[in-house]
C-alpha atoms as a PDB file:
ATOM      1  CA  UNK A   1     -15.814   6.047 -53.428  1.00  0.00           C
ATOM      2  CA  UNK A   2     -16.363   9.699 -53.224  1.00  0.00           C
ATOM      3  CA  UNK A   3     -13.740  11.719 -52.595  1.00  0.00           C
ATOM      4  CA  UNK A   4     -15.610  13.089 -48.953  1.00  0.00           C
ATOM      5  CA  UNK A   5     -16.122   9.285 -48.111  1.00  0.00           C
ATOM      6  CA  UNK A   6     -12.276   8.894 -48.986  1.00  0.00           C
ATOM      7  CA  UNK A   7     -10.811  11.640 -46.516  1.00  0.00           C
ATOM      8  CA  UNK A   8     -12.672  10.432 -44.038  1.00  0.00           C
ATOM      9  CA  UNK A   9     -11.746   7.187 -44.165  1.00  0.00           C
ATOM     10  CA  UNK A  10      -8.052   8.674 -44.422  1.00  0.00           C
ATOM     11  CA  UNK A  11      -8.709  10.751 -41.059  1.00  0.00           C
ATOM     12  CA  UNK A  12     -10.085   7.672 -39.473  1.00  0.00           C
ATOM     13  CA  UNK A  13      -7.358   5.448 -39.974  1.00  0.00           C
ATOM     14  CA  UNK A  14      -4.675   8.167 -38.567  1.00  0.00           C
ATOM     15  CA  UNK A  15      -6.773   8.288 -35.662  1.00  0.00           C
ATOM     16  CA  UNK A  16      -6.236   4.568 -35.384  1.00  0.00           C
ATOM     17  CA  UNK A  17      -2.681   4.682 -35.941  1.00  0.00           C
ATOM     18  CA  UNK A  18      -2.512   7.521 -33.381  1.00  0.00           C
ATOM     19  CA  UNK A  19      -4.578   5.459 -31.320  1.00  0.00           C
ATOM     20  CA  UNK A  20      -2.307   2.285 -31.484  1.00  0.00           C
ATOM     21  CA  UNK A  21       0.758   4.407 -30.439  1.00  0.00           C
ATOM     22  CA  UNK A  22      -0.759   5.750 -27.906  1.00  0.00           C
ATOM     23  CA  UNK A  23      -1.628   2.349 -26.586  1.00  0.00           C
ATOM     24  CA  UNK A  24       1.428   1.039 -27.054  1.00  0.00           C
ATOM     25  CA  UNK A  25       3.265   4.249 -25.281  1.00  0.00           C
ATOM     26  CA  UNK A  26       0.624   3.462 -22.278  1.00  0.00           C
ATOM     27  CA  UNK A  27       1.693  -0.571 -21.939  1.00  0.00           C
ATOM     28  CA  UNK A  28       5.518   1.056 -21.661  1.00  0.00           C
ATOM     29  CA  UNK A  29       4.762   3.347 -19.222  1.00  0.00           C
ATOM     30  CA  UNK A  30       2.926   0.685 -16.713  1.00  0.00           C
ATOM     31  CA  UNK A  31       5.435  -1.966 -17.429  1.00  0.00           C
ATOM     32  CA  UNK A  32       8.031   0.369 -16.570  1.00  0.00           C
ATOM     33  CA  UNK A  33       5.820   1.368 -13.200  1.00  0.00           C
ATOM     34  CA  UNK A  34       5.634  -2.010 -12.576  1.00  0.00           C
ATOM     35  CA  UNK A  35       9.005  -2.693 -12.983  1.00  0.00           C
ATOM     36  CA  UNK A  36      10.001  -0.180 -10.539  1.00  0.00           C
ATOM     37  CA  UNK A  37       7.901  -1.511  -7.676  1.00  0.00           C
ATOM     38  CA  UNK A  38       9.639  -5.057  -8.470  1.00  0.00           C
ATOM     39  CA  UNK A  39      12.526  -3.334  -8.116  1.00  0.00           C
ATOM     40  CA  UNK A  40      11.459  -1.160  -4.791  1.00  0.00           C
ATOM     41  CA  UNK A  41      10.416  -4.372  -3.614  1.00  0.00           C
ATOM     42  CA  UNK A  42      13.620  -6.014  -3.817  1.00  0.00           C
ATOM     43  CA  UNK A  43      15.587  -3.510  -2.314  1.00  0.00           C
ATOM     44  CA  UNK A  44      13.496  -3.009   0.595  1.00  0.00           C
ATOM     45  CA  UNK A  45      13.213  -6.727   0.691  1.00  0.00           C
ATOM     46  CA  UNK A  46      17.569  -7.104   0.791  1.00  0.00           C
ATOM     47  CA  UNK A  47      17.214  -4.079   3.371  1.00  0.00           C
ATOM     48  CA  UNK A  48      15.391  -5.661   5.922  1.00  0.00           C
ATOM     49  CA  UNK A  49      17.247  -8.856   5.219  1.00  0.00           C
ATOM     50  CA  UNK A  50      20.254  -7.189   6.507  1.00  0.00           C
ATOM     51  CA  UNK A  51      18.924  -5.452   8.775  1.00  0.00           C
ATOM     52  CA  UNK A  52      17.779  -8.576  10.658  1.00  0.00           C
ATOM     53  CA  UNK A  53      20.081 -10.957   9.528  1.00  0.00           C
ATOM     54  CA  UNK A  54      23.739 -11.160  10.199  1.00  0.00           C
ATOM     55  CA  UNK A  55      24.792 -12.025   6.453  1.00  0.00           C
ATOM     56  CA  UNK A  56      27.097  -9.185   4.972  1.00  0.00           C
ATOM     57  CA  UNK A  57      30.309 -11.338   5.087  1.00  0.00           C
ATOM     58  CA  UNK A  58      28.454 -14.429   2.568  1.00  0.00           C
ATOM     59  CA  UNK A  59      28.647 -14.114  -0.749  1.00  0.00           C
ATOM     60  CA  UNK A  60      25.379 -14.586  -2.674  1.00  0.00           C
ATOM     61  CA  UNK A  61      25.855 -18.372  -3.395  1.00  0.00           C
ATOM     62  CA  UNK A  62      26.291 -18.660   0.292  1.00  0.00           C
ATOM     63  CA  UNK A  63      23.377 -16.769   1.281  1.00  0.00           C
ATOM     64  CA  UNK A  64      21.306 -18.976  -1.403  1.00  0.00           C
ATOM     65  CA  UNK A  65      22.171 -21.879   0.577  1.00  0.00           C
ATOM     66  CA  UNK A  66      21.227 -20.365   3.856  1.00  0.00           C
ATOM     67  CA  UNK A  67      17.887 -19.022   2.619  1.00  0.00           C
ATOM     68  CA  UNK A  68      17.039 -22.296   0.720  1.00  0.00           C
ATOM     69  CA  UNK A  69      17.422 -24.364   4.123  1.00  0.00           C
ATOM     70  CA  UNK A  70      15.203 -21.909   6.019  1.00  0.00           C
ATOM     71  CA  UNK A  71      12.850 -21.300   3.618  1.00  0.00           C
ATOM     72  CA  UNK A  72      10.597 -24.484   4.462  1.00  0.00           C
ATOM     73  CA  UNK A  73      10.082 -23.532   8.076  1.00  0.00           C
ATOM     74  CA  UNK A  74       9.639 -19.355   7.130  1.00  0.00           C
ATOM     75  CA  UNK A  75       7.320 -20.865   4.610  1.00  0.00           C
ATOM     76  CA  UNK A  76       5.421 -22.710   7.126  1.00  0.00           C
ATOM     77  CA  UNK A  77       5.647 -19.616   9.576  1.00  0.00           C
ATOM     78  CA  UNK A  78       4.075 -17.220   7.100  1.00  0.00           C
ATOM     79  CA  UNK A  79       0.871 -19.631   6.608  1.00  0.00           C
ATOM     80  CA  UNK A  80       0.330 -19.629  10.163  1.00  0.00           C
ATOM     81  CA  UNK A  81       1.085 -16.052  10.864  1.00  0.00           C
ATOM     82  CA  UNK A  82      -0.936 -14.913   7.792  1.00  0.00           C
ATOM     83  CA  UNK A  83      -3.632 -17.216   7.236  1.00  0.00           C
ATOM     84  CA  UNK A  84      -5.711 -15.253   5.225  1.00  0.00           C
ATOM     85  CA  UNK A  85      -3.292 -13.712   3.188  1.00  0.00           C
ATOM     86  CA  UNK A  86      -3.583 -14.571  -0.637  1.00  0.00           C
ATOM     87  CA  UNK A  87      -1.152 -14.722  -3.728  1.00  0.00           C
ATOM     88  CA  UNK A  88      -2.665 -12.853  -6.776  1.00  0.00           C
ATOM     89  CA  UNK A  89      -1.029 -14.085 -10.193  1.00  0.00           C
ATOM     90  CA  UNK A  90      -1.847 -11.059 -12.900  1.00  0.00           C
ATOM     91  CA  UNK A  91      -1.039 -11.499 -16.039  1.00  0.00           C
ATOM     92  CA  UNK A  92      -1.822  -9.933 -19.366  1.00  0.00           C
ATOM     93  CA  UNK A  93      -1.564 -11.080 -23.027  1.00  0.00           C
ATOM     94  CA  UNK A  94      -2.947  -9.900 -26.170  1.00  0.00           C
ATOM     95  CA  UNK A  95      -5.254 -12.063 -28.646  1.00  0.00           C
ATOM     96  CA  UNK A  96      -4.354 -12.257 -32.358  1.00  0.00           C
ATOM     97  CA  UNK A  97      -7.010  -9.779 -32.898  1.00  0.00           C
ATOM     98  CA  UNK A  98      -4.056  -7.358 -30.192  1.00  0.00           C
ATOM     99  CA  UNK A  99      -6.987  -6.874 -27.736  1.00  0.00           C
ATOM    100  CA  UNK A 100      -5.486  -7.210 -24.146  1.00  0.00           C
ATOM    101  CA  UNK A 101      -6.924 -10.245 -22.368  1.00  0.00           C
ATOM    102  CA  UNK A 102      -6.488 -10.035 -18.575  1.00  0.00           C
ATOM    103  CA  UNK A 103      -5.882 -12.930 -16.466  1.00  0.00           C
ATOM    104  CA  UNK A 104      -5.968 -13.581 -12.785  1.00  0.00           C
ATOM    105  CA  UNK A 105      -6.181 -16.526  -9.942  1.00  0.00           C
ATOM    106  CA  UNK A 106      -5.596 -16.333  -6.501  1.00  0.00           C
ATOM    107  CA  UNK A 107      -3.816 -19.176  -3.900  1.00  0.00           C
ATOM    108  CA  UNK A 108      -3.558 -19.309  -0.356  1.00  0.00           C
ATOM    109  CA  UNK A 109       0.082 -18.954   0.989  1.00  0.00           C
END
């Protein structure tokens, strides 16, 4: 190989090292995103669960058993209240070749 041919191929695998950090830096950053909606989720979720439920004084095994033996009829309630309302399942893998491969499927509350 010449030595031109050489440097290049030098400066094009840096750029694909650079490359692969920068990916990698970009998968952080939206799993941490996405982990802070879960998160703003939940809390808003345990707010209005206070807020409309009188269960402050149970401790969280308690309120377990409480939401477990509504959940059926809530469950129920939601599908006729929100008929058309669907559950999206995203996920995201990578192949052996690290390419991202992107999954979804949908199902009806």
């Amino acid at each position: 190989m010449s030595n031109k041919t050489e440097e290049k191929l030098k400066a094009l695998l840096e750029k694909e090292e650079q490359l692969k950090k920068a990916k990698q830096e970009l998968k952080r950053k939206m799993k941490l995103e996405e982990k802070k909606k879960r998160e703003k989720l939940c809390k808003d979720t345990g707010e209005l669960t206070e807020k409309y439920f009188n269960i402050e004084h149970l401790s969280i095994e308690d309120r377990e058993v409480l939401f477990e033996s509504i959940s059926i009829r809530v469950n129920e309630k939601i599908k006729s209240l929100f008929p058309s309302v669907q559950q999206i399942k995203y996920t995201s893998s990578e192949d052996e070749n690290n390419n991202t491969v992107s999954e979804h499927s949908s199902m009806a509350l």
